[in-house]
C-alpha atoms as a PDB file:
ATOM      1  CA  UNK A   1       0.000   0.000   0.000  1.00  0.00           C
ATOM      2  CA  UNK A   2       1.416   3.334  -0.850  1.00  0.00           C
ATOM      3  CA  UNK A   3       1.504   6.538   1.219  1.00  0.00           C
ATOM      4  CA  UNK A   4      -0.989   7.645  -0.565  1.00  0.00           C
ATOM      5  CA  UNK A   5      -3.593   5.027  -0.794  1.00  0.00           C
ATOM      6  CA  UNK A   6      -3.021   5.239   3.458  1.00  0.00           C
ATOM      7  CA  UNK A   7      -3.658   8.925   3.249  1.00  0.00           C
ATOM      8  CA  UNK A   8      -6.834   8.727   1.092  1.00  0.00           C
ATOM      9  CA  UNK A   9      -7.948   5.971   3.111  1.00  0.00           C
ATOM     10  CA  UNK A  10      -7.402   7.611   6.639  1.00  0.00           C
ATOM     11  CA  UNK A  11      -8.762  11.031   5.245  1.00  0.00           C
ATOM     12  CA  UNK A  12     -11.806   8.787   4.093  1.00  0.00           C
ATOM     13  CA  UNK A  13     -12.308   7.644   7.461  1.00  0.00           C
ATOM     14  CA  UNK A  14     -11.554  10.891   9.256  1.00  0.00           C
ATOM     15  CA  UNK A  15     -14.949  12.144   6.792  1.00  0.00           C
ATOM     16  CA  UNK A  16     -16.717   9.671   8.346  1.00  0.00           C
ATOM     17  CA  UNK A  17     -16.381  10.585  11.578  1.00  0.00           C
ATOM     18  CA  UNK A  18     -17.442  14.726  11.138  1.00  0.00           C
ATOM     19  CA  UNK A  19     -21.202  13.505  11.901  1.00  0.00           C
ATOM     20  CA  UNK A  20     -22.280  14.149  15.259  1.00  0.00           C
ATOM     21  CA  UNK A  21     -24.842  11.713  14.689  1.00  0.00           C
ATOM     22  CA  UNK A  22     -22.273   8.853  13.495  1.00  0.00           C
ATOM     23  CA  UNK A  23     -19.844   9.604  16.567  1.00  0.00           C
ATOM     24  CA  UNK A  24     -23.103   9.370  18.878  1.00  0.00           C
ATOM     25  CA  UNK A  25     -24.044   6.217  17.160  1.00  0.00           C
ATOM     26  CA  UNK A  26     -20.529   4.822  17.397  1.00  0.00           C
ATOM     27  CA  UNK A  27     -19.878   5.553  21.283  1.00  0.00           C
ATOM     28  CA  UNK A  28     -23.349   3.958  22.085  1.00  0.00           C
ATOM     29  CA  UNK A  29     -22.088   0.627  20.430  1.00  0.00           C
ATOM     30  CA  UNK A  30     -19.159   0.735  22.246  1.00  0.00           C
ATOM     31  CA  UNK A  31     -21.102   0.153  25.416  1.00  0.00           C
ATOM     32  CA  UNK A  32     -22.499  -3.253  22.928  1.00  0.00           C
ATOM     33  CA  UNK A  33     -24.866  -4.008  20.382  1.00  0.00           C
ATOM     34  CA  UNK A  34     -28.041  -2.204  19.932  1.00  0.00           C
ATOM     35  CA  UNK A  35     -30.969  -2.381  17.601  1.00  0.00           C
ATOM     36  CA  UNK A  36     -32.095   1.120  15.718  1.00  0.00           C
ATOM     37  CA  UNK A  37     -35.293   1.590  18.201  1.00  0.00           C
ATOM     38  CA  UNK A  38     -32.044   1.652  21.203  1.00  0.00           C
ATOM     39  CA  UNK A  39     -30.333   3.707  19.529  1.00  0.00           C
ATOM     40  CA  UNK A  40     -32.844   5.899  18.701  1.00  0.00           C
ATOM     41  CA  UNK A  41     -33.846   6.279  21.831  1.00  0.00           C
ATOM     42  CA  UNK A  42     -30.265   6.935  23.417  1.00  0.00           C
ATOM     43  CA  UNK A  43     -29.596   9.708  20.256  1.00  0.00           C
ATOM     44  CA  UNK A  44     -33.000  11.313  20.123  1.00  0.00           C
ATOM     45  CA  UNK A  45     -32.653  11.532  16.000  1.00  0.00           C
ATOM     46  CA  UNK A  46     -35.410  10.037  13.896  1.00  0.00           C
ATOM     47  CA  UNK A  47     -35.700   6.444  13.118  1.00  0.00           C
ATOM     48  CA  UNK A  48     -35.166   7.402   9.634  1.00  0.00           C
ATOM     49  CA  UNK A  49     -32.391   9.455  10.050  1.00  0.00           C
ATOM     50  CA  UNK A  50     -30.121   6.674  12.110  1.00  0.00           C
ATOM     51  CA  UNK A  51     -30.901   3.885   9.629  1.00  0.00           C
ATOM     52  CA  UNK A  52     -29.500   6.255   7.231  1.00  0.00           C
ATOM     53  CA  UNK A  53     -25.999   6.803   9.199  1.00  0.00           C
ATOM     54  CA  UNK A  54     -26.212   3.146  10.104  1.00  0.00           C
ATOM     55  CA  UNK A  55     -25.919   2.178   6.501  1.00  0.00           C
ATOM     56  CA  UNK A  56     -23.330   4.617   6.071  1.00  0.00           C
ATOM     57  CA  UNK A  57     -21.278   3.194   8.745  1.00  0.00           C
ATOM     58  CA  UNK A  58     -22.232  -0.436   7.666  1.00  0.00           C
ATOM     59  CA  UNK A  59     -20.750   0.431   4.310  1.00  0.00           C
ATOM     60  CA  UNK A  60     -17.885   1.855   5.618  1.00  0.00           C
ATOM     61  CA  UNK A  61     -16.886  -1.563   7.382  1.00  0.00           C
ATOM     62  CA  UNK A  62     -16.945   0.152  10.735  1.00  0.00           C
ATOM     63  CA  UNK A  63     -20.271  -1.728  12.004  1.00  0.00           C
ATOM     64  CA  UNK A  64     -21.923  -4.726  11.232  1.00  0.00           C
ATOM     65  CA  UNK A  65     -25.947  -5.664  11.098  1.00  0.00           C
ATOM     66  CA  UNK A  66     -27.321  -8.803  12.150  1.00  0.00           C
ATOM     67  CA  UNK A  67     -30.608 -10.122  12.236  1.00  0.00           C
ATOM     68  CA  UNK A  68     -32.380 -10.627  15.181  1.00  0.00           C
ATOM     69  CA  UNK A  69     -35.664 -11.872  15.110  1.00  0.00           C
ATOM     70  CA  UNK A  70     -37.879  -9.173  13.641  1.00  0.00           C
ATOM     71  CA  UNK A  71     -35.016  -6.477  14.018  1.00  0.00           C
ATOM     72  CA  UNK A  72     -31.698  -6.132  12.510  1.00  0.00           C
ATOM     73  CA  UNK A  73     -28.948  -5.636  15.751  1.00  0.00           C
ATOM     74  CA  UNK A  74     -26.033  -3.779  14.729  1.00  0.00           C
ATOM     75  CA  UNK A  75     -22.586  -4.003  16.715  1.00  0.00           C
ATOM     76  CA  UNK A  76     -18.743  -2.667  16.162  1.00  0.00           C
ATOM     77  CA  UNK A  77     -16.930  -4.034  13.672  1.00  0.00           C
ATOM     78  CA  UNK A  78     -13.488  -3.232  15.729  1.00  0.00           C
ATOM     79  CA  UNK A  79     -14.301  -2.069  19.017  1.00  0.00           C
ATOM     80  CA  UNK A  80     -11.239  -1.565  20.501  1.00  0.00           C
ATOM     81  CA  UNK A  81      -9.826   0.283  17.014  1.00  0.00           C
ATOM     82  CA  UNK A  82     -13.037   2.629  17.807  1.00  0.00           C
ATOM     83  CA  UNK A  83     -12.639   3.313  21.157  1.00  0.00           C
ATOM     84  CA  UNK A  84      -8.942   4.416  20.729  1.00  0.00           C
ATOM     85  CA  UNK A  85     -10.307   6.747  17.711  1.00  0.00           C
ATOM     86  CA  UNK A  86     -12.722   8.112  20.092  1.00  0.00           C
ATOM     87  CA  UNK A  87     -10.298   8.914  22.537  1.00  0.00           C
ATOM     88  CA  UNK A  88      -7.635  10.264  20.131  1.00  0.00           C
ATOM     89  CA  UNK A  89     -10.199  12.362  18.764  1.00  0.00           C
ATOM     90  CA  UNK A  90     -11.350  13.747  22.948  1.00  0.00           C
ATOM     91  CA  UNK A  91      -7.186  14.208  23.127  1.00  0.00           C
ATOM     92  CA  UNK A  92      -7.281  16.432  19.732  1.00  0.00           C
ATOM     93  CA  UNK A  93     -10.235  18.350  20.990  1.00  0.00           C
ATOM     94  CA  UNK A  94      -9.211  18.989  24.464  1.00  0.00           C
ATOM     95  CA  UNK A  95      -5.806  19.899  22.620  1.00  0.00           C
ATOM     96  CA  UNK A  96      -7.454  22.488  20.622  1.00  0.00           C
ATOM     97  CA  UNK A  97      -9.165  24.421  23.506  1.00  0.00           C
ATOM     98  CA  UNK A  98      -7.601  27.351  25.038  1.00  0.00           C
ATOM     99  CA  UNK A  99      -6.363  26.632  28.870  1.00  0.00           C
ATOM    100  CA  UNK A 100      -8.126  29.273  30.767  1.00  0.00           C
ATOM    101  CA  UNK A 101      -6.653  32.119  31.734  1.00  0.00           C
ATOM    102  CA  UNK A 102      -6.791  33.281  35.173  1.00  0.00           C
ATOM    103  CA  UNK A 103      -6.550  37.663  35.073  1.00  0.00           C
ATOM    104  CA  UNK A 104      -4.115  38.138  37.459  1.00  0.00           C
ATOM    105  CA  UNK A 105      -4.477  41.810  37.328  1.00  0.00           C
ATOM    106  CA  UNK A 106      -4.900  43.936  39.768  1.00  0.00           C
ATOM    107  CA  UNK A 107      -8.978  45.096  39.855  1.00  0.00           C
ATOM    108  CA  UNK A 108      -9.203  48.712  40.447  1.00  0.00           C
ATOM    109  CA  UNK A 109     -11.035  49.666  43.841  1.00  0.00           C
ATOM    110  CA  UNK A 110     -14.458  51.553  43.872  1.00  0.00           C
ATOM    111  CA  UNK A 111     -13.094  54.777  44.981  1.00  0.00           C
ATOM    112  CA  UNK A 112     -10.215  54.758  42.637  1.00  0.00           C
ATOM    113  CA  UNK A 113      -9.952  58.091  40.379  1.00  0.00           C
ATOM    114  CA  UNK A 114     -10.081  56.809  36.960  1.00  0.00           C
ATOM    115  CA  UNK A 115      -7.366  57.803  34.530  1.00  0.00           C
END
């Protein structure tokens, strides 16, 4: 595999992953399979709207459906893979957010003549 296939493939993935939605969906299955009526419930998007982003992730290789009963249950593909993405991705975010700041200045007092 070249550099660049890897690239285009991790860039691919990294796509995937810009869904609120598909990260919700993904760090519910971490805690185990679910059918779309769970995760519905647990995301608070329309039925419609998760099958859709189920599929997508189902195509993507990153879950995987299986029938059960009447309902289709739908579980990580590579859990462990997806909770280190997870967490790479809380480390890149917590990264990007300015420390406070904590003014150190000193306040001027009520009775102080302004300048």
């Amino acid at each position: 595999m070249s550099k660049q296939a890897s690239s285009d493939e991790r860039a691919t993935t990294a796509g995937l992953l810009t869904s609120p939605l598909r990260l919700a969906i993904l760090e519910r299955l971490l805690d185990g399979p679910a059918i779309v009526g769970e995760l519905v419930e647990t995301i608070g998007a329309e039925q419609a709207v998760v099958s859709k982003q189920l599929g997508i992730l189902r195509d993507a290789g990153l879950i995987a459906c299986e029938p059960q009963g009447r309902c289709r249950s739908y579980a990580l593909t590579h859990a462990r893979r997806t909770r280190s993405l997870i967490a790479a991705l809380d480390a890149i975010t917590e990264a990007r957010t300015p420390a406070p700041t904590s003014d150190t200045s000193p306040k001027p007092s009520r009775g102080a003549p302004k300048r």
